[in-house]
PDB file of N, CA and C in Angstrom:
ATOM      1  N   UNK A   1      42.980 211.852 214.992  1.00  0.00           N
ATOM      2  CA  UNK A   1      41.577 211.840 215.335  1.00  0.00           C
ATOM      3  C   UNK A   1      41.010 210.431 215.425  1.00  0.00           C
ATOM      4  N   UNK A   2      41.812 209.612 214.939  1.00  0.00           N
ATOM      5  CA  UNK A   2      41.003 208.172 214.975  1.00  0.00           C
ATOM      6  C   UNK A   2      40.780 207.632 213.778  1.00  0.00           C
ATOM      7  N   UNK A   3      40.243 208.549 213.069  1.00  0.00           N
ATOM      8  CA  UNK A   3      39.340 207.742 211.850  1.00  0.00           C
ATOM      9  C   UNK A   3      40.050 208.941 210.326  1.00  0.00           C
ATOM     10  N   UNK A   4      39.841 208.176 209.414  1.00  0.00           N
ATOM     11  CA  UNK A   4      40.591 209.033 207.834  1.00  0.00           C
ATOM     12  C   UNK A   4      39.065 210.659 207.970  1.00  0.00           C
ATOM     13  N   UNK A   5      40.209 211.549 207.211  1.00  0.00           N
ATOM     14  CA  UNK A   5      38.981 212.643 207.215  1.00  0.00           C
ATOM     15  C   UNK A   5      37.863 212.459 206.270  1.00  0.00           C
ATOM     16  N   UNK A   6      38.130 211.089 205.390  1.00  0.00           N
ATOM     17  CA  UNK A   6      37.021 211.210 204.702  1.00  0.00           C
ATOM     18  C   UNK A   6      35.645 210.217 205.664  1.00  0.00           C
ATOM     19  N   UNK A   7      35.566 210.142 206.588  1.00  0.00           N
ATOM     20  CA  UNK A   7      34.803 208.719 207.651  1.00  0.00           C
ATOM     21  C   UNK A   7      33.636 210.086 207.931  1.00  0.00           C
ATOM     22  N   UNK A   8      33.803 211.504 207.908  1.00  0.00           N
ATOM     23  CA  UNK A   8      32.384 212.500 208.012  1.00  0.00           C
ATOM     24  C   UNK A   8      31.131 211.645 207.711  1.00  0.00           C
ATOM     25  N   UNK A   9      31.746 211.585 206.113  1.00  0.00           N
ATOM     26  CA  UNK A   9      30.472 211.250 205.027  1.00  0.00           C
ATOM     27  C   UNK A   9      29.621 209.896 205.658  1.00  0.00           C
ATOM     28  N   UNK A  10      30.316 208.756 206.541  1.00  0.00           N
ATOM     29  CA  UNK A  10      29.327 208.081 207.036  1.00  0.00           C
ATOM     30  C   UNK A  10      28.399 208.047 207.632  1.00  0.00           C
ATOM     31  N   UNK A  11      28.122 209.725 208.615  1.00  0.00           N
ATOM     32  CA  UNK A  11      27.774 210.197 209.933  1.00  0.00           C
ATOM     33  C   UNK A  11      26.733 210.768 209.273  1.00  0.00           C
ATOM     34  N   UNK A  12      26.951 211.000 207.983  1.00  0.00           N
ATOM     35  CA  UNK A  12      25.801 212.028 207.116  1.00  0.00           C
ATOM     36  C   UNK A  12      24.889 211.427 206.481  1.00  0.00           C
ATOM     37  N   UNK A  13      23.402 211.922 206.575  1.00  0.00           N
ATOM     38  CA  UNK A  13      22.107 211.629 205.557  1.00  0.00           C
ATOM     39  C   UNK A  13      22.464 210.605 204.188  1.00  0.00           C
ATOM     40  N   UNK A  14      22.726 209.748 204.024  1.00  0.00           N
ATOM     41  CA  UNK A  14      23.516 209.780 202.441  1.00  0.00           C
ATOM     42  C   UNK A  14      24.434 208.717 202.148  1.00  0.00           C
ATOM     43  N   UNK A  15      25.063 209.439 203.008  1.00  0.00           N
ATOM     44  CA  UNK A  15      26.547 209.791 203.040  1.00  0.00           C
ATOM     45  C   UNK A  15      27.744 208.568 202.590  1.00  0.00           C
ATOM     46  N   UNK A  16      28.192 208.753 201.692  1.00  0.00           N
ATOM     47  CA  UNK A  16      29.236 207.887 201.362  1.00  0.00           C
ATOM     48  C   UNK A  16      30.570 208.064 201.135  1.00  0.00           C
ATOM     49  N   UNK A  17      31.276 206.776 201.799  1.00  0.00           N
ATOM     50  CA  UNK A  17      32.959 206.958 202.263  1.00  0.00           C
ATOM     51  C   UNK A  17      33.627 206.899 200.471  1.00  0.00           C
ATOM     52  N   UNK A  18      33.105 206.602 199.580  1.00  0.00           N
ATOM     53  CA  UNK A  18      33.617 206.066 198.070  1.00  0.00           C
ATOM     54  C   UNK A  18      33.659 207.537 197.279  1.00  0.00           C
ATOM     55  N   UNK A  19      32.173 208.033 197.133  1.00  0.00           N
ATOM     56  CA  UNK A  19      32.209 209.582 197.343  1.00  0.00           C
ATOM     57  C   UNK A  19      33.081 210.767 197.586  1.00  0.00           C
ATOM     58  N   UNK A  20      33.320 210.801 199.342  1.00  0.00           N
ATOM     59  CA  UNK A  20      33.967 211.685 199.842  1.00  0.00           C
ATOM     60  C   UNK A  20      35.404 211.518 199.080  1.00  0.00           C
ATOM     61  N   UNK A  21      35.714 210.262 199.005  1.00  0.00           N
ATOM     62  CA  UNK A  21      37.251 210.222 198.844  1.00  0.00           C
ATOM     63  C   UNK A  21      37.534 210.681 197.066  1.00  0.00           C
ATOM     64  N   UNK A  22      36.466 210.274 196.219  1.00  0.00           N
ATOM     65  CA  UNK A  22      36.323 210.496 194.859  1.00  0.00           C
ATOM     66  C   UNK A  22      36.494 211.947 195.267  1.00  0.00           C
ATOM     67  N   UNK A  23      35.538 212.821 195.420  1.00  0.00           N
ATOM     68  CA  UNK A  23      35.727 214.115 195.640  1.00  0.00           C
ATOM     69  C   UNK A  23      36.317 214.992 196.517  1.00  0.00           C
ATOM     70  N   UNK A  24      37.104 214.386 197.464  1.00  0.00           N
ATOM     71  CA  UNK A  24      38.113 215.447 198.009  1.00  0.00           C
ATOM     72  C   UNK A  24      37.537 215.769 199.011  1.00  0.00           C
ATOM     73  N   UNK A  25      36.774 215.502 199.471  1.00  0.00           N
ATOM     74  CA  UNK A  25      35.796 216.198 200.767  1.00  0.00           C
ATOM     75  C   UNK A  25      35.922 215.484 202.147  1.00  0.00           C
ATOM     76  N   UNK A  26      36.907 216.925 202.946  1.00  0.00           N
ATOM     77  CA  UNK A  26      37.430 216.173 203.790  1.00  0.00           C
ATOM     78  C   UNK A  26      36.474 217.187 204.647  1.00  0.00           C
ATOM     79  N   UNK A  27      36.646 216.563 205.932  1.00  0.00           N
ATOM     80  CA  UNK A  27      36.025 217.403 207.085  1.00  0.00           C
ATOM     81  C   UNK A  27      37.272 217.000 208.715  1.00  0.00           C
ATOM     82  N   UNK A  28      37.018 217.916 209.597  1.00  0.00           N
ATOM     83  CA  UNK A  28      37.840 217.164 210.624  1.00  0.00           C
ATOM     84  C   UNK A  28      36.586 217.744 211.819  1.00  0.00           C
ATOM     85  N   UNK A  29      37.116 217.006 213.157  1.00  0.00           N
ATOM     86  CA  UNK A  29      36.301 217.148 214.068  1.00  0.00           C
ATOM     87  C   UNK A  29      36.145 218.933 214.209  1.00  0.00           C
ATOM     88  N   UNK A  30      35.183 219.539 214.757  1.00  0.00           N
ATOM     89  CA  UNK A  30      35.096 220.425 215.467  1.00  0.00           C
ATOM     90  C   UNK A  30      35.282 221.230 216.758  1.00  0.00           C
ATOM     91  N   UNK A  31      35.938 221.757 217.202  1.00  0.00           N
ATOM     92  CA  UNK A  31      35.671 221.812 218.606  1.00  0.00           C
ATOM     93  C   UNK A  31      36.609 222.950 219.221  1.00  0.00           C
ATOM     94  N   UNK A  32      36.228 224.073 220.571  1.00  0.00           N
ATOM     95  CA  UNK A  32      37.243 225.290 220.587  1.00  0.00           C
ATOM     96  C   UNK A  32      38.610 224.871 220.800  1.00  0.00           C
ATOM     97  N   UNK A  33      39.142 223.691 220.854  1.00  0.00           N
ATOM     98  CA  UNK A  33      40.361 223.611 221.702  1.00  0.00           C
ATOM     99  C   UNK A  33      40.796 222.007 220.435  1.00  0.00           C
ATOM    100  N   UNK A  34      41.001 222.628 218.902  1.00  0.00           N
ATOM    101  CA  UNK A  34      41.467 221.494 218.390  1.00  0.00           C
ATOM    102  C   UNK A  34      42.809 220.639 218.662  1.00  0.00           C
ATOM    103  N   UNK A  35      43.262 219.831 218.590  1.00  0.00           N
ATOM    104  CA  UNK A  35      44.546 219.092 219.021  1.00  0.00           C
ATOM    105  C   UNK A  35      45.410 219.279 218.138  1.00  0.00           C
ATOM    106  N   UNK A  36      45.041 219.620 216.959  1.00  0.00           N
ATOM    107  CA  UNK A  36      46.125 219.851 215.922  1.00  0.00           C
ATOM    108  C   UNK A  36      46.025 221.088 215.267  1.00  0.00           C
ATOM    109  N   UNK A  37      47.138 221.778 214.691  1.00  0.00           N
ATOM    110  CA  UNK A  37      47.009 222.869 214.331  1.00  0.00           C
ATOM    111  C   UNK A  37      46.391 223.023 212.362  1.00  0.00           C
ATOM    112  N   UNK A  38      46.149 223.951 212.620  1.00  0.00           N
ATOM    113  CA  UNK A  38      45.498 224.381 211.135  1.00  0.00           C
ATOM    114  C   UNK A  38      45.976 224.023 209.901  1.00  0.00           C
ATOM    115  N   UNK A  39      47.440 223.887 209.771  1.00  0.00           N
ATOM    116  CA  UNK A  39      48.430 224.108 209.418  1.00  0.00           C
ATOM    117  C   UNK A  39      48.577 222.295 208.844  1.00  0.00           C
ATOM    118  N   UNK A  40      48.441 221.612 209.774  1.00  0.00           N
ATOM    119  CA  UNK A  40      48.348 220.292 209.583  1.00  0.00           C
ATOM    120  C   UNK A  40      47.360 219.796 209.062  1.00  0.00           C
ATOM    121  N   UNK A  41      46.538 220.048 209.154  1.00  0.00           N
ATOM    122  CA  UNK A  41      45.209 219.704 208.382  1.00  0.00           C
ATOM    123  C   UNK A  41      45.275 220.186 206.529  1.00  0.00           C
ATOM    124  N   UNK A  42      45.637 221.781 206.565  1.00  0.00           N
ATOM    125  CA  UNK A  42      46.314 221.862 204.969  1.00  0.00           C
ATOM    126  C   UNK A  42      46.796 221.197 204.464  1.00  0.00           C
ATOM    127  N   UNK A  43      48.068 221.074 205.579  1.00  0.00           N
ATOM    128  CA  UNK A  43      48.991 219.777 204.668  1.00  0.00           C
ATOM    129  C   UNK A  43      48.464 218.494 204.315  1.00  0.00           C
ATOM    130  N   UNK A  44      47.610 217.858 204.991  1.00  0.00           N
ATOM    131  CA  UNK A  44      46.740 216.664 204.372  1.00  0.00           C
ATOM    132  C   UNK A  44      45.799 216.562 203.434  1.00  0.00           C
ATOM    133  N   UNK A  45      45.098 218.159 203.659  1.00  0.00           N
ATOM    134  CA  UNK A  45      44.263 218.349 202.212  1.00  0.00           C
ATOM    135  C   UNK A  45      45.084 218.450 201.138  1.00  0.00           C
ATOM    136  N   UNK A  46      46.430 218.957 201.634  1.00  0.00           N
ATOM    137  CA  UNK A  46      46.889 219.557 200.258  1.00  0.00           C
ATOM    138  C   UNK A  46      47.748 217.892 199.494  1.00  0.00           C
ATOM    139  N   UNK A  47      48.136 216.866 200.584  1.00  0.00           N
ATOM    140  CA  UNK A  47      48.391 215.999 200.114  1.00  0.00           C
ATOM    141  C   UNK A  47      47.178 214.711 198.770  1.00  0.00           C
ATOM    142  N   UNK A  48      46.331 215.451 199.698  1.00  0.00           N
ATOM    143  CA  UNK A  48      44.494 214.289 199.104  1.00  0.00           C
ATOM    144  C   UNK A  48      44.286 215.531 197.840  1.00  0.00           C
ATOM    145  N   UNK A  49      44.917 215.611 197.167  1.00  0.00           N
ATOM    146  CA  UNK A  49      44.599 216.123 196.486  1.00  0.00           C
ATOM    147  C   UNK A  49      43.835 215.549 195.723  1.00  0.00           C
ATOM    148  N   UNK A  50      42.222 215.734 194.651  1.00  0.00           N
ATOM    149  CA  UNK A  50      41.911 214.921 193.803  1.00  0.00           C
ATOM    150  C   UNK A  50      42.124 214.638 192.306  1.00  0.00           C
ATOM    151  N   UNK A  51      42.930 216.041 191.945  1.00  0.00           N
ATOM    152  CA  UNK A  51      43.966 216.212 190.869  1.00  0.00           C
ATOM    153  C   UNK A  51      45.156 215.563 190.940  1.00  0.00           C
ATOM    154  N   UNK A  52      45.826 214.851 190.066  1.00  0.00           N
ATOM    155  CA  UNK A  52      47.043 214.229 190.341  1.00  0.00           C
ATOM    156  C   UNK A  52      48.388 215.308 190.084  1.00  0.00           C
ATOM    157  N   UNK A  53      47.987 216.330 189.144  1.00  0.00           N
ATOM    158  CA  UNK A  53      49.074 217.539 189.048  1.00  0.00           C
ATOM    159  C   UNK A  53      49.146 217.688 190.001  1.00  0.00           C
ATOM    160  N   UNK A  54      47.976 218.170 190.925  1.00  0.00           N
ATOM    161  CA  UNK A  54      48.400 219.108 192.071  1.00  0.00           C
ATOM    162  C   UNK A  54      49.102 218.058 193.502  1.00  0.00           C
ATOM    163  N   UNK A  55      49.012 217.630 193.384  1.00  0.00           N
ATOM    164  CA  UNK A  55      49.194 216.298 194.493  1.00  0.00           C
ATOM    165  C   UNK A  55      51.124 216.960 194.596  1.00  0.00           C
ATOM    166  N   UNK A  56      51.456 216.930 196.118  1.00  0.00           N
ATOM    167  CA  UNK A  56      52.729 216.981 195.999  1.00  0.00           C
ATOM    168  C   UNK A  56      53.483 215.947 195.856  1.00  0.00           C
ATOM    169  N   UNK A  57      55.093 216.104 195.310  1.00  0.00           N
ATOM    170  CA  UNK A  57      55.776 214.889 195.297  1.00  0.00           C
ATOM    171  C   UNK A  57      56.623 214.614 196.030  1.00  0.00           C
ATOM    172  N   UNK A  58      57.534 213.640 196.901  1.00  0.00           N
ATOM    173  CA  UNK A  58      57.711 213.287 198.052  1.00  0.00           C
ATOM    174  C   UNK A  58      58.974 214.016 198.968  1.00  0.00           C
ATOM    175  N   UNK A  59      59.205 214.585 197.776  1.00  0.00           N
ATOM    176  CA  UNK A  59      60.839 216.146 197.836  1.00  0.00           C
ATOM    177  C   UNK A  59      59.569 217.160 198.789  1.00  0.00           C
ATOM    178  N   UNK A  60      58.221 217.445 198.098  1.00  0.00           N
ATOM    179  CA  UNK A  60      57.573 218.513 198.679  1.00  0.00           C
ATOM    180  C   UNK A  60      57.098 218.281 200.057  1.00  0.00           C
ATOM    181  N   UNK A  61      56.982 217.099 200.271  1.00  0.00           N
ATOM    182  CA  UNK A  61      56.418 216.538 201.206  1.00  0.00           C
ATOM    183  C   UNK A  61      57.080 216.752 202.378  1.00  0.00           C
ATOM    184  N   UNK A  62      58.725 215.849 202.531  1.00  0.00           N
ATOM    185  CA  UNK A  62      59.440 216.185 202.930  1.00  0.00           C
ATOM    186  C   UNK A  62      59.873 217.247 203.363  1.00  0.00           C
ATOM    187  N   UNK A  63      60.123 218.203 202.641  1.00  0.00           N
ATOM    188  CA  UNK A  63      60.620 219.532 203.113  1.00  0.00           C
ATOM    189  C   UNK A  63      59.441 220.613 203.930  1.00  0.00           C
ATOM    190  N   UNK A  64      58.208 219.878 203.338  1.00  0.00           N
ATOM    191  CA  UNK A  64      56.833 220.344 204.074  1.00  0.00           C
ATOM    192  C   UNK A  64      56.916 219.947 205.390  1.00  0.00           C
ATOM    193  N   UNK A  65      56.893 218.709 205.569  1.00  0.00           N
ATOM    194  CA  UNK A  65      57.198 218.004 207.049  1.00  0.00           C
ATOM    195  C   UNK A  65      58.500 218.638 208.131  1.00  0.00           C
ATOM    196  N   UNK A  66      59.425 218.952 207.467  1.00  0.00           N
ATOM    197  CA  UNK A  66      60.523 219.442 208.177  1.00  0.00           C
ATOM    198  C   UNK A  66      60.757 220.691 208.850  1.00  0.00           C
ATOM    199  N   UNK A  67      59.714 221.646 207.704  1.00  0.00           N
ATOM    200  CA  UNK A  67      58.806 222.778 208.496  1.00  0.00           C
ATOM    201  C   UNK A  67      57.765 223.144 209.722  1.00  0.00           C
ATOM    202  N   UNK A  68      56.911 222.086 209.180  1.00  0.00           N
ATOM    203  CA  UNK A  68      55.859 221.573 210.187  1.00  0.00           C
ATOM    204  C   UNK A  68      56.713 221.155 211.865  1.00  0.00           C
ATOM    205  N   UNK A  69      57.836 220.711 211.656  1.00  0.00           N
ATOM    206  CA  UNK A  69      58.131 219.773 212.771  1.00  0.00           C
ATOM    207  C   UNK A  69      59.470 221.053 213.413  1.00  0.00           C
ATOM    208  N   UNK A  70      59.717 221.675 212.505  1.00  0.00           N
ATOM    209  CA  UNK A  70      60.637 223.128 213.480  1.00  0.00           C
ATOM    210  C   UNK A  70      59.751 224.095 213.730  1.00  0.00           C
ATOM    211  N   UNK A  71      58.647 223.772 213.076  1.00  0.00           N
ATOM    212  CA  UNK A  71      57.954 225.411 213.802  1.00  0.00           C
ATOM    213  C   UNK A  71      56.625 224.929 215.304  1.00  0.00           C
ATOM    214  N   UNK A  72      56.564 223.774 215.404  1.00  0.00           N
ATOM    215  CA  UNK A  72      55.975 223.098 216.242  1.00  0.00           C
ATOM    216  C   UNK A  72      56.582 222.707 217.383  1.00  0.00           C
ATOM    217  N   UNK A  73      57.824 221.848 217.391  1.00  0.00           N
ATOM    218  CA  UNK A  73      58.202 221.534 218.295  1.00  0.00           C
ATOM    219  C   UNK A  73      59.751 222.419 218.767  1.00  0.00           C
ATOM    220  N   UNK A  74      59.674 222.151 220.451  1.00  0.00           N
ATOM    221  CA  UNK A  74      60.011 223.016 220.818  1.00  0.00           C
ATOM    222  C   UNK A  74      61.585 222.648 220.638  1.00  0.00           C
TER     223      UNK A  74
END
């Protein structure tokens, strides 16, 4: 998309990039015809985790990615 998912919070009333990233609050563009699938976007939330338990480790990651990339490409 261009910019980290936490860059929303600049666009907003307020809004702060120190914030969003403290709290996990991601957003991505909107729109009927997104460029990336759903699926990918999880996986980045699920990487930003703001818990450090939950955060995956780089075995999960990996084998996450290897999924992502056989069920996507052709």
């Amino acid at each position: 998309y261009g910019e980290s998912p936490f860059e929303f919070a600049l666009g907003e009333s307020g809004g702060s990039l120190q914030l969003a990233i403290m709290n996990g609050q991601v957003k991505w563009p909107s729109g009927p015809n997104p460029p990336y699938p759903a699926q990918l976007h999880q996986f980045v939330i699920w990487m930003l985790q703001t818990q450090v338990a939950l955060r995956p480790c780089i075995d999960d990651i990996i084998v996450h990615v290897d999924k992502l990339l056989s069920k996507f490409t052709p």
